[in-house]
Each structure stands twice: as structure tokens, then as C-alpha cells.
Protein backbone atom coordinates (compact mmCIF):
# COMPACT_ATOMS: atom_id res chain seq x y z
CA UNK A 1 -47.45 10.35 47.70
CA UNK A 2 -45.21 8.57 50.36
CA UNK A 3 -41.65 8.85 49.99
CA UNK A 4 -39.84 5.00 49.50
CA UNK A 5 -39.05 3.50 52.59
CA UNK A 6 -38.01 -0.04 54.66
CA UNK A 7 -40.26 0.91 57.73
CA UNK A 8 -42.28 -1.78 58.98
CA UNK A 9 -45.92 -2.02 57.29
CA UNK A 10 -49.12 -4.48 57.99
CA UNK A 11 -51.42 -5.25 55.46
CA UNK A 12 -55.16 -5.88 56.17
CA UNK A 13 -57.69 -7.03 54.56
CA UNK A 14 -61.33 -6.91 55.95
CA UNK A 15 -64.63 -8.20 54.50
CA UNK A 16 -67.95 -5.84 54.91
CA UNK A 17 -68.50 -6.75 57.98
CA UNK A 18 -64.86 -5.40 58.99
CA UNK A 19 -64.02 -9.04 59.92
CA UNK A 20 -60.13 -9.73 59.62
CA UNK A 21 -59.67 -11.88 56.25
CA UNK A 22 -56.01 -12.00 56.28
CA UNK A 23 -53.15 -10.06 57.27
CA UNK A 24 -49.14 -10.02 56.70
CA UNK A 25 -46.38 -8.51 57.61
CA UNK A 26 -44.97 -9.52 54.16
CA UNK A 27 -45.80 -6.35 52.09
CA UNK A 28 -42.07 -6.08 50.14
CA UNK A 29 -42.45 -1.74 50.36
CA UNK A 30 -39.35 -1.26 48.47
CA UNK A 31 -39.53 -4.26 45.57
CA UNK A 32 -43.28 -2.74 45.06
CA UNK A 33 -42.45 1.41 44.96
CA UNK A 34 -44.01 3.49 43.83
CA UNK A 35 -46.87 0.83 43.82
CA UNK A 36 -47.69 -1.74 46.93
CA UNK A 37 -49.50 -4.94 48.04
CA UNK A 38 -52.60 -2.91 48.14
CA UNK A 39 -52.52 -1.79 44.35
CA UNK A 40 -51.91 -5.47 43.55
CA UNK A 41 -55.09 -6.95 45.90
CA UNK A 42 -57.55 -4.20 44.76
CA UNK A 43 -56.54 -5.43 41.20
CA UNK A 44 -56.16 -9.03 41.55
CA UNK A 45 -58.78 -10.30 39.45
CA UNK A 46 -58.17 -7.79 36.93
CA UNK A 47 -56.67 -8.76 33.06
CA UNK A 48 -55.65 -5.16 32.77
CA UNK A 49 -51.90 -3.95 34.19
CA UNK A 50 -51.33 -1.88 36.78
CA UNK A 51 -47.85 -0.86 36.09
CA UNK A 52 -45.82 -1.49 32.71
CA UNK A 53 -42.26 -2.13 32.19
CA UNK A 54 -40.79 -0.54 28.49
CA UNK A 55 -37.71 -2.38 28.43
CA UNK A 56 -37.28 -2.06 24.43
CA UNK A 57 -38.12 0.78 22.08
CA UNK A 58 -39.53 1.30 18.96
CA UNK A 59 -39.52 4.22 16.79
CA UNK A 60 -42.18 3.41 14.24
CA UNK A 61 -44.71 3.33 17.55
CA UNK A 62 -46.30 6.54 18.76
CA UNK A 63 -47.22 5.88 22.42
CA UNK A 64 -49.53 8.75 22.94
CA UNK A 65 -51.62 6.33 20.61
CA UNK A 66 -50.49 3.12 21.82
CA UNK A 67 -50.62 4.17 25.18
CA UNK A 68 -54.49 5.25 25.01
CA UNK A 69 -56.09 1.83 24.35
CA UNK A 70 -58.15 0.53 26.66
CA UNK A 71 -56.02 -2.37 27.77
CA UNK A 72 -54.11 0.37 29.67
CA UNK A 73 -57.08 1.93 31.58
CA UNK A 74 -55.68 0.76 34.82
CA UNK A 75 -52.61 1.78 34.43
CA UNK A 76 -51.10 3.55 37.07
CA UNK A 77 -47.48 3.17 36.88
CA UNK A 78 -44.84 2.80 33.97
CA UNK A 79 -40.99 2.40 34.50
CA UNK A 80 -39.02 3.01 31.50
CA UNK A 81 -35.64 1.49 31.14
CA UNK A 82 -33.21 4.70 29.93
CA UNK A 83 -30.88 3.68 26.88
CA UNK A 84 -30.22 5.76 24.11
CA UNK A 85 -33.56 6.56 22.91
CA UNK A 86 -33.66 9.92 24.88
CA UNK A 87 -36.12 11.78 22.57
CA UNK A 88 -38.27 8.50 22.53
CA UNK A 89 -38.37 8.33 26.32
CA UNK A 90 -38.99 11.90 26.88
CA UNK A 91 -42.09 12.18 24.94
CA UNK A 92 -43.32 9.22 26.52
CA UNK A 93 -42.47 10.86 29.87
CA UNK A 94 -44.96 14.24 28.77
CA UNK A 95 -47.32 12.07 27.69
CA UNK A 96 -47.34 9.76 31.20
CA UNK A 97 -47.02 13.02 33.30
CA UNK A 98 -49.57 14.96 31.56
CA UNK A 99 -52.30 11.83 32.08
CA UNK A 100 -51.61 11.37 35.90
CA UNK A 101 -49.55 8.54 35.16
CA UNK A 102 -46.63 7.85 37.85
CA UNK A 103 -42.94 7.30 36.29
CA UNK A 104 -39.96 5.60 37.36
CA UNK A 105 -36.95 5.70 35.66
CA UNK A 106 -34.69 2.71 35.34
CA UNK A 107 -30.98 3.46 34.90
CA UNK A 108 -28.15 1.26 34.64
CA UNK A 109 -25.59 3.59 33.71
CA UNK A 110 -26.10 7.03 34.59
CA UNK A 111 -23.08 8.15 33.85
CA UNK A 112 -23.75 7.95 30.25
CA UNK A 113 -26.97 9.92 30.17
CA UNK A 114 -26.90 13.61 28.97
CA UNK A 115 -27.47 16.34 31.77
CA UNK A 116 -30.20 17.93 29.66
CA UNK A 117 -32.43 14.54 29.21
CA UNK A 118 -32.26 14.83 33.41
CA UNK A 119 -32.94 18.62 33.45
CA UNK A 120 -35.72 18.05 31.25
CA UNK A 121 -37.21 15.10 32.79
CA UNK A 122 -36.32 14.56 36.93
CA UNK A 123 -39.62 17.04 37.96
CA UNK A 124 -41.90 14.78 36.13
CA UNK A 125 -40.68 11.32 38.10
CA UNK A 126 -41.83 10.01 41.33
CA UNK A 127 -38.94 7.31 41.36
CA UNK A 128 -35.35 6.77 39.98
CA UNK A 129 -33.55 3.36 40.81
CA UNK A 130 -30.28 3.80 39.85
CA UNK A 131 -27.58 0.90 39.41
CA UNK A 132 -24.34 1.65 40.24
CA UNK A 133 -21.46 -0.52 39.51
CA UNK A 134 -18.47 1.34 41.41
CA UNK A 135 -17.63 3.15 38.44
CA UNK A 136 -16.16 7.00 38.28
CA UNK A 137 -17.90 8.40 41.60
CA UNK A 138 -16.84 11.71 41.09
CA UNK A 139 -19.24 12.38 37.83
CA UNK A 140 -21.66 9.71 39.36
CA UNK A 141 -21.74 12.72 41.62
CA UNK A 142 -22.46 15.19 38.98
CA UNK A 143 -25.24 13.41 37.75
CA UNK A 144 -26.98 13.03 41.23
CA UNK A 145 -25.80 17.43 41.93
CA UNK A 146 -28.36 17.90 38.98
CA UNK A 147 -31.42 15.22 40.30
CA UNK A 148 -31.06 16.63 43.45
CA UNK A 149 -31.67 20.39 41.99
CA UNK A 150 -34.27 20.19 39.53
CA UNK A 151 -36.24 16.82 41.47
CA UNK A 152 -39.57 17.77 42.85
CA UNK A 153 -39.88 16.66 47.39
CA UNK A 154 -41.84 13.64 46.12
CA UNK A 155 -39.01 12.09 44.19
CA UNK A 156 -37.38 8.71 45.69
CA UNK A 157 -34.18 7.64 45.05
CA UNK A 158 -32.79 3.87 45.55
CA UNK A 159 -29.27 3.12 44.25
CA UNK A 160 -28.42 -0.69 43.67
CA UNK A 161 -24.95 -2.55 43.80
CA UNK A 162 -24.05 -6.09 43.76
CA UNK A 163 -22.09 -7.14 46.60
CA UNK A 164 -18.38 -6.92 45.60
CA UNK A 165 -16.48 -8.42 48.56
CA UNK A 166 -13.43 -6.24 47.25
CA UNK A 167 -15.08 -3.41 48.39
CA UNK A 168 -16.25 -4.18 51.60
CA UNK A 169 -14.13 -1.48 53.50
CA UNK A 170 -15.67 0.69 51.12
CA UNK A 171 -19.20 0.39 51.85
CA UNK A 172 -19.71 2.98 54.94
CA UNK A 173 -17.94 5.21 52.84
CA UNK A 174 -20.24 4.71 49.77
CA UNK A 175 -23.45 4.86 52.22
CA UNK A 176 -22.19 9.00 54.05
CA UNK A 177 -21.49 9.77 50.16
CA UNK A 178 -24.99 8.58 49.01
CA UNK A 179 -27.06 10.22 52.04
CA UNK A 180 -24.92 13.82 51.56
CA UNK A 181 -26.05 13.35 48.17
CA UNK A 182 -29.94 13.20 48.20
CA UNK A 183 -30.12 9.27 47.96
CA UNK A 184 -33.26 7.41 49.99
CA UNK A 185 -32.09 3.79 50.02
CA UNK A 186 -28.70 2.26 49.00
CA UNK A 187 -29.89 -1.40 48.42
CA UNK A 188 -26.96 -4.17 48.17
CA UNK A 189 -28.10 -6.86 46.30
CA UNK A 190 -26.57 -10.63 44.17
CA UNK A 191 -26.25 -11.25 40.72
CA UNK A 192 -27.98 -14.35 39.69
CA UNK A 193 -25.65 -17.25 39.23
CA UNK A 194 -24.19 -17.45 35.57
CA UNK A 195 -24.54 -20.66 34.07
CA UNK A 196 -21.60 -23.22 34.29
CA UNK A 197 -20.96 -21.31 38.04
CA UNK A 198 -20.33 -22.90 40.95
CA UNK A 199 -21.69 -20.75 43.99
CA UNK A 200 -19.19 -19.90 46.88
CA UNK A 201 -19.65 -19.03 50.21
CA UNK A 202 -18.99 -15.54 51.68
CA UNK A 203 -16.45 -15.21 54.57
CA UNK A 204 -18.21 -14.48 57.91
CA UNK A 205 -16.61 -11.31 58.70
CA UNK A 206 -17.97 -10.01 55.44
CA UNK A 207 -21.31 -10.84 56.18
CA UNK A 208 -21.15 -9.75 59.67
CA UNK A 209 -19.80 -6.07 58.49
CA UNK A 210 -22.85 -5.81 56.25
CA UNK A 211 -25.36 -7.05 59.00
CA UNK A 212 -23.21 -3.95 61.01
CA UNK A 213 -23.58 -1.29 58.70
CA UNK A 214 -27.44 -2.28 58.08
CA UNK A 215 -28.05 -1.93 62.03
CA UNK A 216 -25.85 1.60 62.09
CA UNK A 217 -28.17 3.03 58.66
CA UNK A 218 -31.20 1.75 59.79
CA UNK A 219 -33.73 2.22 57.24
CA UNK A 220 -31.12 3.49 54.74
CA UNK A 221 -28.90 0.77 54.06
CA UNK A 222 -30.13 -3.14 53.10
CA UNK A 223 -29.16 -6.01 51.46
CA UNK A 224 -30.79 -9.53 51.17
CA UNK A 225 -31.57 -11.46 53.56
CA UNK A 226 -28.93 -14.53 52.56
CA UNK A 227 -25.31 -13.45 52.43
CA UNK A 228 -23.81 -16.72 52.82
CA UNK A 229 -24.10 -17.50 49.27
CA UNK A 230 -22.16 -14.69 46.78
CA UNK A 231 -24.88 -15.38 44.37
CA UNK A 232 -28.89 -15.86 44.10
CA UNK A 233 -29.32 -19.14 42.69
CA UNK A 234 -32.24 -19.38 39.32
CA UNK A 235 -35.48 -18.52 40.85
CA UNK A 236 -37.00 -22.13 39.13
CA UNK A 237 -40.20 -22.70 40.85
CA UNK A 238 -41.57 -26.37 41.93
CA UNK A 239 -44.22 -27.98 44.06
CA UNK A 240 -44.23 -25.34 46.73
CA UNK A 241 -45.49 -22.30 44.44
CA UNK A 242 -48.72 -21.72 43.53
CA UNK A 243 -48.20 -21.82 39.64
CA UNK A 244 -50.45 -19.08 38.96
CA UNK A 245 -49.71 -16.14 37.42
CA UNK A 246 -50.81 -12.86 38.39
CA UNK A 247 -47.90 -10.59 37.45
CA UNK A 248 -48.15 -11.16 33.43
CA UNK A 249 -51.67 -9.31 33.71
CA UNK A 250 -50.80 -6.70 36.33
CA UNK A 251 -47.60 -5.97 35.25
CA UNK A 252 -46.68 -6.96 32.04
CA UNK A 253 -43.55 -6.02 29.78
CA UNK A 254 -43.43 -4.21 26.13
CA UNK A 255 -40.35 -4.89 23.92
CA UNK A 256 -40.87 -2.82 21.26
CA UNK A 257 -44.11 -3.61 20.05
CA UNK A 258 -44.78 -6.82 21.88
CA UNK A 259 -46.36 -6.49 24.99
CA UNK A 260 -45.23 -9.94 26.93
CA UNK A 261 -45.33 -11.37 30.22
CA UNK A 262 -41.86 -10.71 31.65
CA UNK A 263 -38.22 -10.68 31.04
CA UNK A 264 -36.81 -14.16 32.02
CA UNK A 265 -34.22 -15.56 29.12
CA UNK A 266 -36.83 -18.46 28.79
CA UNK A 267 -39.33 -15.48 27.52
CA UNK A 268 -37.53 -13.09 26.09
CA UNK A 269 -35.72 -15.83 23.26
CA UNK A 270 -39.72 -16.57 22.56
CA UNK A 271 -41.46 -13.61 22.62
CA UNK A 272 -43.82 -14.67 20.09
CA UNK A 273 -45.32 -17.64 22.56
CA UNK A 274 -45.81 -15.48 25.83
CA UNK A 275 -48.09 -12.02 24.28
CA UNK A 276 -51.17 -11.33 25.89
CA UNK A 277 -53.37 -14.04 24.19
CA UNK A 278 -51.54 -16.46 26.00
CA UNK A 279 -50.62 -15.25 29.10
CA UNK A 280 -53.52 -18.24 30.40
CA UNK A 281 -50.34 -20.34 29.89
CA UNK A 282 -48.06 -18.15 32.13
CA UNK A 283 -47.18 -20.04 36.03
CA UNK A 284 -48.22 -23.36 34.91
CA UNK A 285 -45.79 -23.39 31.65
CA UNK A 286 -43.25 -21.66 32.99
CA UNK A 287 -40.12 -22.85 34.89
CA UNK A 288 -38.50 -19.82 35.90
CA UNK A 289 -40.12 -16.97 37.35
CA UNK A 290 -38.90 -13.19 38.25
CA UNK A 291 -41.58 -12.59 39.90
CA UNK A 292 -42.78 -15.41 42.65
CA UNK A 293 -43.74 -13.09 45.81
CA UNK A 294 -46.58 -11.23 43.80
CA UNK A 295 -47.86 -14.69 42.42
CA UNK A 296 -47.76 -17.15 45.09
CA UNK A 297 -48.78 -13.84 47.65
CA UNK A 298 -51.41 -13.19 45.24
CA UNK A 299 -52.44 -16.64 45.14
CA UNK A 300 -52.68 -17.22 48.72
CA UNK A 301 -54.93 -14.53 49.28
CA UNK A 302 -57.15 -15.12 46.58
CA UNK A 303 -57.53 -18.44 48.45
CA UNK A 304 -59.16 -15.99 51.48
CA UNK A 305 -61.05 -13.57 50.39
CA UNK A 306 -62.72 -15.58 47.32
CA UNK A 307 -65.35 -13.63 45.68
CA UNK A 308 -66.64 -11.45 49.02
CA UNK A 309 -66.37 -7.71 48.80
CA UNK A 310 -62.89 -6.40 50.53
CA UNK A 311 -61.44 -3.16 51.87
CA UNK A 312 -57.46 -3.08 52.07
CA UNK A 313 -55.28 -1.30 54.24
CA UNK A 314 -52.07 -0.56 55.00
CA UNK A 315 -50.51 0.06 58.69
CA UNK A 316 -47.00 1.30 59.89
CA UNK A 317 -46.09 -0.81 63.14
């Protein structure tokens, strides 16, 4: 499998008579890995997920069984968020790796996990995103010393901050550290802006020093594409998204033994309403969204291909 990367890619998609239905440039690589556009069109009509997100354990379920019904027949792809629940997550990990199953770990504190649950574990994962909040480099480190000697070649690594504009003159810094140590992308990214916030604007040198540094690591270094606001604003959608909902089938969340359509606050504090059986409601209920580039993208092709029979490709330009 393809190592993660932020080269250019084209996808195309062609009808039987290899006639050009539609084409972007749009194809979001790195918010997709270890998955992409393609995985999503080929599947786009499809009530089954492609990749699930375990945000929540429970330990009265056994997922060998859980994880063998025949909703998950598609599945290709499961990213596990790491707490606590080591044992729980391991077993989960044999069980994914031993059924051809491709794993990505989500960490948001790797500091905290123990050495052996990565010894164990790092030759069985394709990807790791790691977030890193500028706390105690030296055993953040450690913890990437042992990834990088027990990972297997096909293992990609993206670490994600949020922009910190005290640390600005620390960035190139943070980037040599990051590529000495085994890391594929260092991604820069917002928080989303708290409630009762007022945004601010960020000073022009400070988005010109990013913009810098993202032309100097080509390929290695990104952020978003608007810095002049220090945070994203709510995703809420309106009149110019398609209000269809793709993502709850394809890729679908399970809090413990719930399996629901994602993890906005509007969801997750009714978890009960937004299950499988009514995941018809999803887009045209909902007025947030986490993920509106697979739904209206989704949407939009579905628009061009209809019902005819396709074949999907993706091109490096």
C-alpha cells in the first residue's frame, strides 16, 4: 500500500465506453488515508461502512463476534481511538490484522501510552495520527524511538498541532525534529471555535512564516488553507450543501455498543436518535456536520454518473 502523502492526485471516473464522467482535482489524500475518493465512489450506493471509527469501549462486547456480522462485510478500514483500554484495543487489533483489515491508530496523548502496548501493536498498523500538544518532547521522542523500530516500511505517520502563535519561532525546529524522527506529515491545523468566543485575526507575519515553512517542507509540512482566522468557525451547513448523507453509512461511529452516525456534540448528547435505523434522517436533520467534503463530493457525483456502470481511477499529476 502507498505510503501517506500531499502530492498532487486526479480522480477519474469513466463510464464503459471509457467516456470521461467527471474528474477533480479535489481528492483530500491525507483527510482520506489510509482510504481515498476511490474507496468512497466504488461504495457510494452502499448501506454498509467502509471504514469504522471506535471512539468508546465496552468491555461486556467481544468484537471478534461483533465484528463478524454482516453489516461489516465491507469493511476495510477501522481507526481505534487509544485510551486506557489497552488489552481491549489490542485484541481488537489481532483480530483486524488477522482478517486483512487495515488499522489506524488514533492518539491524543502518546505520552501516556505504555511502551509494551506499542511494541506489541506498531507492526500490525498501516497508520498512526498522532496529536501533539507541545508537551515534554524529549519522551514524545521516546515514544516515536520505539514506532520507528518495531513499525513495518508500510506504516505512515502524521502528527497534528493546533496553531499556537506562541510558538511560531518554534515550528522549523519542531518540523527537522519530526523528519529525523521517522514522521511523514506534520499537519498544523485550528481548533473549532468554543462557544461564547469571539474569533481573532492572526498577524500577517505569522501567517506569512507558515506559508514559508510550507514552501521550504514541501510535501512534509501543511496547514489549512485559511490562517487569517485563529479558529475554524462550526461547520453548520445551509443552502449550498447537498444535505445528503453519505458518511453515516460509509463510515459510521461505535460508542460502546451503539453504532451511530458521527461524533458532532448535536449526536453524541442523543445517541439514541442517530443508530443505524435512522441514519435516512442524517444531512437533512442535521445542522452541523464533520464531515461535508465526502457528502456534498459524494453528492455531486452521484448527480454524474447516475446508475451507469463506472471504473475509477486515480492519477499523480
Amino acid at each position: 500500500m502507498e505510503k501517506i502523502n500531499n502530492y498532487n492526485k486526479k480522480v477519474i471516473i469513466k463510464n464503459e465506453n471509457n467516456e470521461i464522467l467527471f474528474s477533480t482535482n479535489d481528492v483530500q489524500s491525507i483527510y482520506l488515508y489510509p482510504l481515498s475518493l476511490k474507496d468512497y465512489i466504488l461504495n457510494i450506493n452502499s448501506k454498509k461502512p467502509i471504514l469504522l471509527n471506535i471512539i468508546k469501549y465496552d468491555k461486556k462486547i467481544n468484537y471478534d463476534i461483533f465484528l463478524r456480522n454482516e453489516y461489516f462485510n465491507n469493511l476495510k478500514c477501522v481507526e481505534l481511538l487509544v485510551d486506557d483500554n489497552y488489552d481491549i484495543i489490542t485484541n481488537i487489533i489481532n483480530y483486524l490484522y488477522d482478517n486483512n483489515i487495515l488499522i489506524t491508530l488514533n492518539i491524543k496523548n502518546i505520552n501516556k501510552i505504555p511502551d509494551l502496548f506499542l511494541i506489541k501493536n506498531i507492526n500490525k498498523v498501516i497508520y498512526i495520527k498522532i496529536f501533539w500538544n507541545y508537551y515534554n518532547i524529549k519522551l514524545f521522542e521516546q515514544k516515536l524511538a520505539i514506532i520507528e523500530e518495531y513499525k513495518t516500511p508500510k506504516l505512515s505517520i502524521l502528527i497534528k498541532s493546533y496553531l499556537n502563535i506562541n510558538k511560531i519561532n518554534s515550528y522549523e525546529k519542531y518540523i527537522n525534529l519530526f523528519r529525523k524522527w521517522g514522521v511523514d506529515i506534520y499537519q498544523l491545523s485550528k481548533k473549532l471555535l468554543p462557544y461564547n468566543v469571539n474569533n481573532v485575526k492572526v498577524d500577517k507575519q505569522i501567517i506569512e512564516k507558515i506559508r514559508f515553512l510550507e514552501k521550504k517542507y514541501d510535501h512534509f509540512f501543511i496547514s489549512v488553507k485559511n490562517l487569517e482566522d485563529y479558529y475554524y468557525p462550526k461547520f453548520r451547513l445551509d443552502n449550498r450543501n447537498s444535505k445528503v448523507c453519505f458518511a453515516c453509512y460509509l463510515k459510521p461511529y461505535l460508542y460502546k455498543k451503539d453504532i451511530i452516525a458521527c461524533k458532532v456534540e448535536e449526536i453524541l448528547l442523543n445517541k439514541s436518535k442517530w443508530q443505524v435505523s435512522n441514519f435516512d434522517k442524517c444531512g437533512k436533520n442535521c445542522s452541523d456536520c464533520a464531515s461535508i467534503y465526502e457528502n456534498d463530493m459524494l453528492s455531486l457525483i452521484k448527480s454524474k454518473i447516475k446508475n451507469v456502470k463506472i471504473s475509477v481511477e486515480i492519477i499523480k499529476e
